[in-house]
Each structure stands twice: as structure tokens, then as C-alpha cells.
ModelCIF file with pLDDT and N, C-alpha, C, O atoms, coordinates in Angstrom:
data_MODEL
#
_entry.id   MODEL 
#
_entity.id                         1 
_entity.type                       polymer 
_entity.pdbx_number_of_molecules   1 
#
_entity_poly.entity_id                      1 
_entity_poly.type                           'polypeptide(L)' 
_entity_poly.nstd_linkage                   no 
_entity_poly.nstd_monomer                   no 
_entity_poly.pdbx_seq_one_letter_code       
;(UNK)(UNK)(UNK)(UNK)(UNK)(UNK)(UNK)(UNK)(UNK)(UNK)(UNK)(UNK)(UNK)(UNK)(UNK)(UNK)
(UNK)(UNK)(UNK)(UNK)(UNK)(UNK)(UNK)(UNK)(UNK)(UNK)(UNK)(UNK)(UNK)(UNK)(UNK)(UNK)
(UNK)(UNK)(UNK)(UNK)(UNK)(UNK)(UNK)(UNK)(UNK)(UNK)
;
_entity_poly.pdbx_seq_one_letter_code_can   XXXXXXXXXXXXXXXXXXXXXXXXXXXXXXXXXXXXXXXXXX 
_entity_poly.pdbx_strand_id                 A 
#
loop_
_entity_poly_seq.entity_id 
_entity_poly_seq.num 
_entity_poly_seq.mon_id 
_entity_poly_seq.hetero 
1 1  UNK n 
1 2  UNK n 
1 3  UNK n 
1 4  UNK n 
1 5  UNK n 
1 6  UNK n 
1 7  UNK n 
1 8  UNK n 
1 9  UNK n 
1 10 UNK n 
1 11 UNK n 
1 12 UNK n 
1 13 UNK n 
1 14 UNK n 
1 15 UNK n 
1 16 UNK n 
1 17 UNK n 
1 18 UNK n 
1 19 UNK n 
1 20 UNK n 
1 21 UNK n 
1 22 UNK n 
1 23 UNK n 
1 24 UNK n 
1 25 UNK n 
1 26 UNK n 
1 27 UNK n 
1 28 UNK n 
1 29 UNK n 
1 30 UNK n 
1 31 UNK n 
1 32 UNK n 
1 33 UNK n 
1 34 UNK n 
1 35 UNK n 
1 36 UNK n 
1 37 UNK n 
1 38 UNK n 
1 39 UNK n 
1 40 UNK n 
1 41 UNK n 
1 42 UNK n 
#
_struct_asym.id          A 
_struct_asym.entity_id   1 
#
loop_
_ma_qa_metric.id 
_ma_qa_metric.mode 
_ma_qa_metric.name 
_ma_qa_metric.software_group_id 
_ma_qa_metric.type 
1 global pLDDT . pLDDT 
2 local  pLDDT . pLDDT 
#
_ma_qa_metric_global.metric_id      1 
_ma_qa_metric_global.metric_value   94.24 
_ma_qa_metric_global.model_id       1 
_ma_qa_metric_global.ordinal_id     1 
#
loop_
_ma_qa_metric_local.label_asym_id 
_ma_qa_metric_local.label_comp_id 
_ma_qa_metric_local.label_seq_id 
_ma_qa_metric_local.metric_id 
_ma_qa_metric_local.metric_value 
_ma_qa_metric_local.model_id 
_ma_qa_metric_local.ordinal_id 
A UNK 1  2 92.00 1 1  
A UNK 2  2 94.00 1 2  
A UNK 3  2 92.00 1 3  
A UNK 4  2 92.00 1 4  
A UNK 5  2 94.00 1 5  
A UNK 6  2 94.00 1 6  
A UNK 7  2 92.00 1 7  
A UNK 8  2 93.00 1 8  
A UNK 9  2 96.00 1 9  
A UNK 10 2 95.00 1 10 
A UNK 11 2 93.00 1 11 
A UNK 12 2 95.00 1 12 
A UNK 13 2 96.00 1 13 
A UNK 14 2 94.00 1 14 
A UNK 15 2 94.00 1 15 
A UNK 16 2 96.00 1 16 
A UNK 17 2 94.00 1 17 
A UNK 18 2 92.00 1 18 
A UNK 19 2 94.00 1 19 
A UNK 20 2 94.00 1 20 
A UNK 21 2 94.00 1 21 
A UNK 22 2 93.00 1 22 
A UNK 23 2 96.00 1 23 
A UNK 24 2 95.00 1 24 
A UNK 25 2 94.00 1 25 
A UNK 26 2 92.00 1 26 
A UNK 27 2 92.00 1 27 
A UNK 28 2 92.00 1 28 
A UNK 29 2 91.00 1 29 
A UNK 30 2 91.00 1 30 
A UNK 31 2 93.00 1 31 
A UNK 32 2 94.00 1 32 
A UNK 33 2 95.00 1 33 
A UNK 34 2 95.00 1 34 
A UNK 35 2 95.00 1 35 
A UNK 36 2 96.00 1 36 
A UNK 37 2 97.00 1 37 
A UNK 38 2 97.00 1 38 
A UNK 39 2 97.00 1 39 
A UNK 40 2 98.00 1 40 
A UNK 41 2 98.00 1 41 
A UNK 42 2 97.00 1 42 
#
loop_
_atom_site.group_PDB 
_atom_site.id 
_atom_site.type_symbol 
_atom_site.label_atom_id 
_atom_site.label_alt_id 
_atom_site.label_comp_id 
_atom_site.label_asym_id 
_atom_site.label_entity_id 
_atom_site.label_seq_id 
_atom_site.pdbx_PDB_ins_code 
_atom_site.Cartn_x 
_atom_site.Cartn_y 
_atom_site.Cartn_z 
_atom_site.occupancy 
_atom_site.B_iso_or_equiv 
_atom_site.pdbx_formal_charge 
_atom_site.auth_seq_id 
_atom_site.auth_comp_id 
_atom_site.auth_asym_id 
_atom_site.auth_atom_id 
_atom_site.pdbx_PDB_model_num 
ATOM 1   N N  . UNK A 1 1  ? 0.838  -1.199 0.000  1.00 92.00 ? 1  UNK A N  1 
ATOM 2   C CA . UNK A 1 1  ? 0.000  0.000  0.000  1.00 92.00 ? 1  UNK A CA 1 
ATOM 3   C C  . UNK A 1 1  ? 0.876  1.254  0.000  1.00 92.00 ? 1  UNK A C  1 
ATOM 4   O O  . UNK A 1 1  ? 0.866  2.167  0.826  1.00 92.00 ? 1  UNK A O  1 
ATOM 5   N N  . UNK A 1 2  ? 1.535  1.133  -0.947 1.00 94.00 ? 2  UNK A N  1 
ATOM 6   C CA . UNK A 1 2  ? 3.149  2.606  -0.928 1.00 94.00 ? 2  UNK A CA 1 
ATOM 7   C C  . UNK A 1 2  ? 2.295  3.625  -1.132 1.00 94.00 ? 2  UNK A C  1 
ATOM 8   O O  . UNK A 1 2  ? 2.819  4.730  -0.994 1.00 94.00 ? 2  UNK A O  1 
ATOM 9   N N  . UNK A 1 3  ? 1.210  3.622  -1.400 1.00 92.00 ? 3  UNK A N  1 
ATOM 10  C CA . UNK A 1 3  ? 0.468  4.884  -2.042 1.00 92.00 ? 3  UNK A CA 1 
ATOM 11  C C  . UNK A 1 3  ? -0.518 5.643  -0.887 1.00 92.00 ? 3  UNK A C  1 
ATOM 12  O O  . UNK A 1 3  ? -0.928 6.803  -0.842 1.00 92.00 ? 3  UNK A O  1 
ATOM 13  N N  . UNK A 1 4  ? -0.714 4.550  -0.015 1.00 92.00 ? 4  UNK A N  1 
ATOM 14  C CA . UNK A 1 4  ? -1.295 5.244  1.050  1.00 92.00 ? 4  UNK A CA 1 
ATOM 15  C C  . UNK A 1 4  ? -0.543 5.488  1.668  1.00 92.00 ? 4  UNK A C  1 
ATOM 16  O O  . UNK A 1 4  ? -0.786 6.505  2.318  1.00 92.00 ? 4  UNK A O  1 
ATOM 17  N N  . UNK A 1 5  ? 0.513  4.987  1.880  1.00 94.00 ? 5  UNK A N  1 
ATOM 18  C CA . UNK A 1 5  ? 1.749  5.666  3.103  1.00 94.00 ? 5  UNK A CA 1 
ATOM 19  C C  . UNK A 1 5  ? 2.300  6.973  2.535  1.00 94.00 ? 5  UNK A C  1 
ATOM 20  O O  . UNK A 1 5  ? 2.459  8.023  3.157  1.00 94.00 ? 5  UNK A O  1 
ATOM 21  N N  . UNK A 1 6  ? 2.591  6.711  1.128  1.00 94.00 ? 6  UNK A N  1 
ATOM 22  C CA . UNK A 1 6  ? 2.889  8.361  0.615  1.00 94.00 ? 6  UNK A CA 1 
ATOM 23  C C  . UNK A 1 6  ? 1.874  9.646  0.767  1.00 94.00 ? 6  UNK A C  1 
ATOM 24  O O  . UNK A 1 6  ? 2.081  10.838 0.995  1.00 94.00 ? 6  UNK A O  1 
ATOM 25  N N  . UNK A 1 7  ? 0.776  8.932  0.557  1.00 92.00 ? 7  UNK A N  1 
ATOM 26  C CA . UNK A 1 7  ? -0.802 10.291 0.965  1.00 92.00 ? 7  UNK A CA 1 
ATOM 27  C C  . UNK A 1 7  ? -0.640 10.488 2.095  1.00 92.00 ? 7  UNK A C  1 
ATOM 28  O O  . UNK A 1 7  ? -0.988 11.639 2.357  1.00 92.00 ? 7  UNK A O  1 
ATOM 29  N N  . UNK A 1 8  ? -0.097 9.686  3.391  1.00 93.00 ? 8  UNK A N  1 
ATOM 30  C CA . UNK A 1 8  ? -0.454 10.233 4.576  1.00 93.00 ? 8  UNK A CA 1 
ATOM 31  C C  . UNK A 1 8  ? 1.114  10.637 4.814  1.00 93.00 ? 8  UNK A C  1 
ATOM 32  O O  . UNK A 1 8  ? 0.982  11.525 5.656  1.00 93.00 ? 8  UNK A O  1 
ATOM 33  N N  . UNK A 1 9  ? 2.390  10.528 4.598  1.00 96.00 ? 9  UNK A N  1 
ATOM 34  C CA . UNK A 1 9  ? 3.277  11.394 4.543  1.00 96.00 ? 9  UNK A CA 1 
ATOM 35  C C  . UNK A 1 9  ? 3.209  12.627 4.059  1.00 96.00 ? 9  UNK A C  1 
ATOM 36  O O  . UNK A 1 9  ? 3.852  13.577 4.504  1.00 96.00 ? 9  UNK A O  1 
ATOM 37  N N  . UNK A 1 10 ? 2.361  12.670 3.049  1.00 95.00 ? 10 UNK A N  1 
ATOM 38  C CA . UNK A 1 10 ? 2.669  14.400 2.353  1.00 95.00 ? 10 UNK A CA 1 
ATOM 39  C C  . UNK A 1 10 ? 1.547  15.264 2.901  1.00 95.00 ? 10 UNK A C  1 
ATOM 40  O O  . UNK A 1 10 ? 1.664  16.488 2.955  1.00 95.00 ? 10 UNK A O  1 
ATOM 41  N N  . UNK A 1 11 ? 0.152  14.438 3.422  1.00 93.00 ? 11 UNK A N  1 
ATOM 42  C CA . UNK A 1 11 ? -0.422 15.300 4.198  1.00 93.00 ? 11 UNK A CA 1 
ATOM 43  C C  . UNK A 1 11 ? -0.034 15.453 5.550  1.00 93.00 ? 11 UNK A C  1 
ATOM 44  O O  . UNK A 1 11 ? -0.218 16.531 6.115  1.00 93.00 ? 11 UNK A O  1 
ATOM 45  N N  . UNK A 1 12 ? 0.383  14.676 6.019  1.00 95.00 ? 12 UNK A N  1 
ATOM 46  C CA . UNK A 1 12 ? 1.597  15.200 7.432  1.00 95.00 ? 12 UNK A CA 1 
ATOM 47  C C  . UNK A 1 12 ? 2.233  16.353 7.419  1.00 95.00 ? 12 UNK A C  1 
ATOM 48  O O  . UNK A 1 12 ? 2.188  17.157 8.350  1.00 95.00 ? 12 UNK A O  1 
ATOM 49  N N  . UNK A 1 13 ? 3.045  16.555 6.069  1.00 96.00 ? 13 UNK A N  1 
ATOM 50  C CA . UNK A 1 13 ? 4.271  17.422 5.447  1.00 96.00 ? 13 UNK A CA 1 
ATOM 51  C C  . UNK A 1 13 ? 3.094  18.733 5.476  1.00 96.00 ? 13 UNK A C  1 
ATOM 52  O O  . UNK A 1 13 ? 3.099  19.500 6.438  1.00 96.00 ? 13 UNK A O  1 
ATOM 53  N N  . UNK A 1 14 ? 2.526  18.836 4.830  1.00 94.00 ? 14 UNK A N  1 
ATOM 54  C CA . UNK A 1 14 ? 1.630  19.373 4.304  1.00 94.00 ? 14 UNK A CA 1 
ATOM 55  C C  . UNK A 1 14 ? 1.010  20.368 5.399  1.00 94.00 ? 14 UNK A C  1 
ATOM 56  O O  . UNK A 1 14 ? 0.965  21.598 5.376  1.00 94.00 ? 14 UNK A O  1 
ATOM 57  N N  . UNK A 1 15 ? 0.530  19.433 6.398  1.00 94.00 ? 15 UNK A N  1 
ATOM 58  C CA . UNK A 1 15 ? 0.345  20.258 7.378  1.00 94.00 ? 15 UNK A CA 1 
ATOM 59  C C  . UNK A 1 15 ? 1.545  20.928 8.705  1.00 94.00 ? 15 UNK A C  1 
ATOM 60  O O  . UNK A 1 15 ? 1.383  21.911 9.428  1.00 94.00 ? 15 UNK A O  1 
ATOM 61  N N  . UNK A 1 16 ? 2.347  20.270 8.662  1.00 96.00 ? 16 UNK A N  1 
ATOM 62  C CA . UNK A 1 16 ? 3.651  21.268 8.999  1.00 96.00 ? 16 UNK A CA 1 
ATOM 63  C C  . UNK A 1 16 ? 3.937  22.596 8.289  1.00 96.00 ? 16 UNK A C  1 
ATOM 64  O O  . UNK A 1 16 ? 4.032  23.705 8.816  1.00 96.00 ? 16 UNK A O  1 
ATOM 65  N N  . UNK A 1 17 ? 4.040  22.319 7.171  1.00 94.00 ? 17 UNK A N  1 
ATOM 66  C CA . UNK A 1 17 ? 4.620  23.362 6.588  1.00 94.00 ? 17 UNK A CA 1 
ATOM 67  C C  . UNK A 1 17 ? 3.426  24.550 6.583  1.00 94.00 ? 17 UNK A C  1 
ATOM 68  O O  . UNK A 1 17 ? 3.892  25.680 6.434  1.00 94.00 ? 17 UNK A O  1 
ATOM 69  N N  . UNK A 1 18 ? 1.868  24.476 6.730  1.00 92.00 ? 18 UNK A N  1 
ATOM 70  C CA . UNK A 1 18 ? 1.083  25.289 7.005  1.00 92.00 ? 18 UNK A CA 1 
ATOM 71  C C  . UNK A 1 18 ? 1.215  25.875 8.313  1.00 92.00 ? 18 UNK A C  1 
ATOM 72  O O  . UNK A 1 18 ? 1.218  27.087 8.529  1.00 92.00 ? 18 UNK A O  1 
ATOM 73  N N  . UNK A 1 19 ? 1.328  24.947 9.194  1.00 94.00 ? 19 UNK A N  1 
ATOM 74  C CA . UNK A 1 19 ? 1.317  25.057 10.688 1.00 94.00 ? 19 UNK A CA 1 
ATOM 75  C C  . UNK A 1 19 ? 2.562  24.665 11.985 1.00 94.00 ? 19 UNK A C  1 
ATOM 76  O O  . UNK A 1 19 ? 2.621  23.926 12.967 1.00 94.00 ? 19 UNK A O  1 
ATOM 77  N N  . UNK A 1 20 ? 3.392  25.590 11.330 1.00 94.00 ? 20 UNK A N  1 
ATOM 78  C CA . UNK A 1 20 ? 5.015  25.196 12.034 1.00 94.00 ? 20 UNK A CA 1 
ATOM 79  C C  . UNK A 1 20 ? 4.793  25.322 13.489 1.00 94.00 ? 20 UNK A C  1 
ATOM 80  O O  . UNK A 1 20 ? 5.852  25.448 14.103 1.00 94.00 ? 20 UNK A O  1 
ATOM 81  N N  . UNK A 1 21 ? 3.706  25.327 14.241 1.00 94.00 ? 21 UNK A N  1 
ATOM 82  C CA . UNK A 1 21 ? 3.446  25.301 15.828 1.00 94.00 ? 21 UNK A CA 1 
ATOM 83  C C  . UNK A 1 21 ? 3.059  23.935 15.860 1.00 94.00 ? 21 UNK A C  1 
ATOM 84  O O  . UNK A 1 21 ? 2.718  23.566 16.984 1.00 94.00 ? 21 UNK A O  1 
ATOM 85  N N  . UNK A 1 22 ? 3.014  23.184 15.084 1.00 93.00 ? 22 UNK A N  1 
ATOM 86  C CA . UNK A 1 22 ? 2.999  21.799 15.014 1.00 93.00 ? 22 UNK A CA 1 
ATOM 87  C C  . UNK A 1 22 ? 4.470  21.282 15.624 1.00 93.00 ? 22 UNK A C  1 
ATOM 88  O O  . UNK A 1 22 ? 4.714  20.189 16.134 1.00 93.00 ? 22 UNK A O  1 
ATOM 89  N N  . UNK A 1 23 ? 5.204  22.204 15.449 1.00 96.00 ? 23 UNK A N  1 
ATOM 90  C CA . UNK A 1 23 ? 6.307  21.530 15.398 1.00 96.00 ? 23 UNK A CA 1 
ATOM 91  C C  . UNK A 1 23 ? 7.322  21.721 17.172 1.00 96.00 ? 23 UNK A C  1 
ATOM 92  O O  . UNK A 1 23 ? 8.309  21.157 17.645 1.00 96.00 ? 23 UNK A O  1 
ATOM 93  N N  . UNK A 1 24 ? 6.400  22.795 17.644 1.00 95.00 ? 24 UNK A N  1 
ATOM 94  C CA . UNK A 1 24 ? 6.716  23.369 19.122 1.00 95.00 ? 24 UNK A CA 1 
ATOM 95  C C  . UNK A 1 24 ? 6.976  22.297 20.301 1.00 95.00 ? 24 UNK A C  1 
ATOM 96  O O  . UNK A 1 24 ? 5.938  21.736 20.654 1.00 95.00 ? 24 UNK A O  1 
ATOM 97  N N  . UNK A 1 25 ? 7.846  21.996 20.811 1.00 94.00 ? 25 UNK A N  1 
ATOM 98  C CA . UNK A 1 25 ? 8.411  21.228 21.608 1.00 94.00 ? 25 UNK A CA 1 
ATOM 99  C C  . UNK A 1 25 ? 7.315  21.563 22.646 1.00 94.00 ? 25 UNK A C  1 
ATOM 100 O O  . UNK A 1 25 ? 6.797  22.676 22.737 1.00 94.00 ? 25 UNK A O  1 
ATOM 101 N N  . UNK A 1 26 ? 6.827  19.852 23.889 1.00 92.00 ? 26 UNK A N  1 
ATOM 102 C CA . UNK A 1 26 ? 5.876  20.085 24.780 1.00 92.00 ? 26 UNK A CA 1 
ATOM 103 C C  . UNK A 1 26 ? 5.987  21.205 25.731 1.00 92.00 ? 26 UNK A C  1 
ATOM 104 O O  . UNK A 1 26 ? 7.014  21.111 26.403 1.00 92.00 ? 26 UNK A O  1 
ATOM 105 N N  . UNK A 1 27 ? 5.279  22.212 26.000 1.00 92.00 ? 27 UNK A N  1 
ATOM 106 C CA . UNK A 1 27 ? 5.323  23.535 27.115 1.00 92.00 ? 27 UNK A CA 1 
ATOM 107 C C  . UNK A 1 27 ? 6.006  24.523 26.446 1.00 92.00 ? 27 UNK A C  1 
ATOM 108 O O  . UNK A 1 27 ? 6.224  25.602 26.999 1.00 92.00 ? 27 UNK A O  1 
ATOM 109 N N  . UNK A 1 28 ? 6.375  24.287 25.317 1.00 92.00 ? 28 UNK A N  1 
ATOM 110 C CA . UNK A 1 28 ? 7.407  25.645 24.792 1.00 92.00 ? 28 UNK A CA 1 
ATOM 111 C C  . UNK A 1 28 ? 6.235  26.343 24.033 1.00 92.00 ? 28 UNK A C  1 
ATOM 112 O O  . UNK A 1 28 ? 5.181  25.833 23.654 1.00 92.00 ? 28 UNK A O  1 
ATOM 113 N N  . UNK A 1 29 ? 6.696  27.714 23.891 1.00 91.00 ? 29 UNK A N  1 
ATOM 114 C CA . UNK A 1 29 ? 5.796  29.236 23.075 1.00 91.00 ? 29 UNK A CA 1 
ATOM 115 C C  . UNK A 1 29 ? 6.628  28.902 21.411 1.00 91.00 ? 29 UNK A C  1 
ATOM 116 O O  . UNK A 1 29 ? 6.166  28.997 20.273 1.00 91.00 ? 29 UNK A O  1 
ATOM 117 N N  . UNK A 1 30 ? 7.782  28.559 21.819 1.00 91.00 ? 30 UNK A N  1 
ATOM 118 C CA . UNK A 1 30 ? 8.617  28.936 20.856 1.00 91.00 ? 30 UNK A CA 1 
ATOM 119 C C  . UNK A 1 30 ? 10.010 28.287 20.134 1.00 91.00 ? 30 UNK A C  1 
ATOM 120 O O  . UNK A 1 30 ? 10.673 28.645 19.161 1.00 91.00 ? 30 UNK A O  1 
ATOM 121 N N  . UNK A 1 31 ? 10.116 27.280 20.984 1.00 93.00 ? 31 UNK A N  1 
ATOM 122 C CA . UNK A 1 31 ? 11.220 26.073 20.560 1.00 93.00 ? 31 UNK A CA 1 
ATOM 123 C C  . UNK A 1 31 ? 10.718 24.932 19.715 1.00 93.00 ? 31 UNK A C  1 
ATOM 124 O O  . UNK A 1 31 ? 9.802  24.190 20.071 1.00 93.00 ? 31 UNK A O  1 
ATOM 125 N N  . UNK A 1 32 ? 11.284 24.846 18.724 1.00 94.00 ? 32 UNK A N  1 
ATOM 126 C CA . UNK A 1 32 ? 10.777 24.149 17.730 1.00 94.00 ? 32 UNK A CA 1 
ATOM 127 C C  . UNK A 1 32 ? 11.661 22.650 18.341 1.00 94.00 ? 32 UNK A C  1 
ATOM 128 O O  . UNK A 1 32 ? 12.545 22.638 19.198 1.00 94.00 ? 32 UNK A O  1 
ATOM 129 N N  . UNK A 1 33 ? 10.954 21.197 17.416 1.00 95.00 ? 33 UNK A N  1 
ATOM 130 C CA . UNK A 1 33 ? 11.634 19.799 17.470 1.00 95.00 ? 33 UNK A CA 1 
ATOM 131 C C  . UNK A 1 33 ? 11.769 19.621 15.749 1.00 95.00 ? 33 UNK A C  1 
ATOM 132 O O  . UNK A 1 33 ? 10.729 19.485 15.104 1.00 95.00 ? 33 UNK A O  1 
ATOM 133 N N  . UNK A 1 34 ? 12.499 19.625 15.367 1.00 95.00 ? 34 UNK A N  1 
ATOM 134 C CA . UNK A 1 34 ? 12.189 19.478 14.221 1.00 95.00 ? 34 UNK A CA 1 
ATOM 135 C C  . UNK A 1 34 ? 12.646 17.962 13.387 1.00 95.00 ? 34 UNK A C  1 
ATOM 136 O O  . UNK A 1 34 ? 12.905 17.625 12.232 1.00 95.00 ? 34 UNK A O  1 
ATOM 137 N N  . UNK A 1 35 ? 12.556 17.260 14.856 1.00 95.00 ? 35 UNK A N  1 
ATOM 138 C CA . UNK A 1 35 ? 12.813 16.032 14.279 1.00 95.00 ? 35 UNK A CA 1 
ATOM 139 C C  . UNK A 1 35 ? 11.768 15.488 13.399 1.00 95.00 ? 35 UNK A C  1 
ATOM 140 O O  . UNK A 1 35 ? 12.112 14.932 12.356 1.00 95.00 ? 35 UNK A O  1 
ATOM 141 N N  . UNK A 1 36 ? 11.046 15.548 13.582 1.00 96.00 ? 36 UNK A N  1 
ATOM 142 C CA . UNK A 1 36 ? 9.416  14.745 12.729 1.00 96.00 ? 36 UNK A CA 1 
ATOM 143 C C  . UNK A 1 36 ? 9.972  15.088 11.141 1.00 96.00 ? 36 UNK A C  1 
ATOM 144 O O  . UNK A 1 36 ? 10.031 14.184 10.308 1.00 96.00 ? 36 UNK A O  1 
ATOM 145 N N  . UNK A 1 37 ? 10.346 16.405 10.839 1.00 97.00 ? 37 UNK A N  1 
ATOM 146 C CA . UNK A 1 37 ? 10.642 16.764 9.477  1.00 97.00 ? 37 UNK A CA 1 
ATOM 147 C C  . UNK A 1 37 ? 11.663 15.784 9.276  1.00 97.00 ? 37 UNK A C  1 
ATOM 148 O O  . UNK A 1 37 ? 11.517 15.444 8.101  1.00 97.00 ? 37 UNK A O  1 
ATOM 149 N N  . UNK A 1 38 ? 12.777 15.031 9.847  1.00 97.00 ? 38 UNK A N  1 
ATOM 150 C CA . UNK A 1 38 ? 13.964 14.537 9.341  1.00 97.00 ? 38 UNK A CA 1 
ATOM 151 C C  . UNK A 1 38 ? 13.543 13.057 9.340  1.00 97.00 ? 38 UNK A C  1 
ATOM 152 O O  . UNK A 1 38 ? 14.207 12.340 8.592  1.00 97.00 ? 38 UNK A O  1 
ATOM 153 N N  . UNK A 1 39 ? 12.443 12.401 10.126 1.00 97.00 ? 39 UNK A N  1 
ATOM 154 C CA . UNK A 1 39 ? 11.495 11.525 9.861  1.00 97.00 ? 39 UNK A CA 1 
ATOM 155 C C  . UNK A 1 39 ? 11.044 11.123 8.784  1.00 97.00 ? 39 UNK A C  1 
ATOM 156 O O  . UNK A 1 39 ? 11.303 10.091 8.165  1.00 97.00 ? 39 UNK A O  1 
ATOM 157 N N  . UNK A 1 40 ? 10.022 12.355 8.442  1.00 98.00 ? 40 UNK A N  1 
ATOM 158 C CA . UNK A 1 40 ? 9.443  12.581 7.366  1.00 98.00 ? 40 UNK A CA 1 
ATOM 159 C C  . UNK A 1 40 ? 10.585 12.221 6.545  1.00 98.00 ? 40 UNK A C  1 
ATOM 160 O O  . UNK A 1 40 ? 10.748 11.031 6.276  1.00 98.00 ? 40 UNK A O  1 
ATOM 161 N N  . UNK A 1 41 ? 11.350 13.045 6.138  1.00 98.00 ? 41 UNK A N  1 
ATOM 162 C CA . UNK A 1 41 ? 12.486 12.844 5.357  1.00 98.00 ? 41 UNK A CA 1 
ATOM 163 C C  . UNK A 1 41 ? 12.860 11.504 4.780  1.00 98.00 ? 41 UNK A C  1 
ATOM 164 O O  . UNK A 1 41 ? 12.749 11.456 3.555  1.00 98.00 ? 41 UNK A O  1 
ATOM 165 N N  . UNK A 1 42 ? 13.242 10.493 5.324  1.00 97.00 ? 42 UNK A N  1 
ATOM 166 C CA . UNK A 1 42 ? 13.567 9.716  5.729  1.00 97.00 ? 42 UNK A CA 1 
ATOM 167 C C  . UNK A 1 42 ? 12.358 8.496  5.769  1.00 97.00 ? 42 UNK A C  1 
ATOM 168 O O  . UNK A 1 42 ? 12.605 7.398  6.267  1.00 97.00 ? 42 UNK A O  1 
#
């Protein structure tokens, strides 16, 4: 099923890149994790 794992990777992506407070480390205003992107990546 490569095709559903790719749809739900790029809508993952997809919504990061709309919503980079997605990406805010737990309790932080402002520190990003940006591991999920190198995940993604990967």
C-alpha cells in the first residue's frame, strides 16, 4: 500500500509546513523539534 503511506506522509508534510506550531516542543511558546521533518524525510 506505498500509495497510502505516501498520501499520509505528504499530508503530514503538508500540514507542517502550514502550521510550524505543530512543530513546538511540549510547554514551549517557541522552541521548535524538528525532528518529525527529518522523519518525514527519511
Amino acid at each position: 500500500l506505498t500509495e497510502h503511506a505516501r498520501v499520509a506522509l505528504i499530508r503530514r508534510l503538508d500540514e507542517i509546513v502550514m502550521d510550524q506550531s505543530e512543530l513546538l516542543r511540549p510547554g514551549s511558546r517557541k522552541d521548535l523539534d524538528p525532528s518529525p521533518l527529518l522523519i518525514l524525510t527519511e
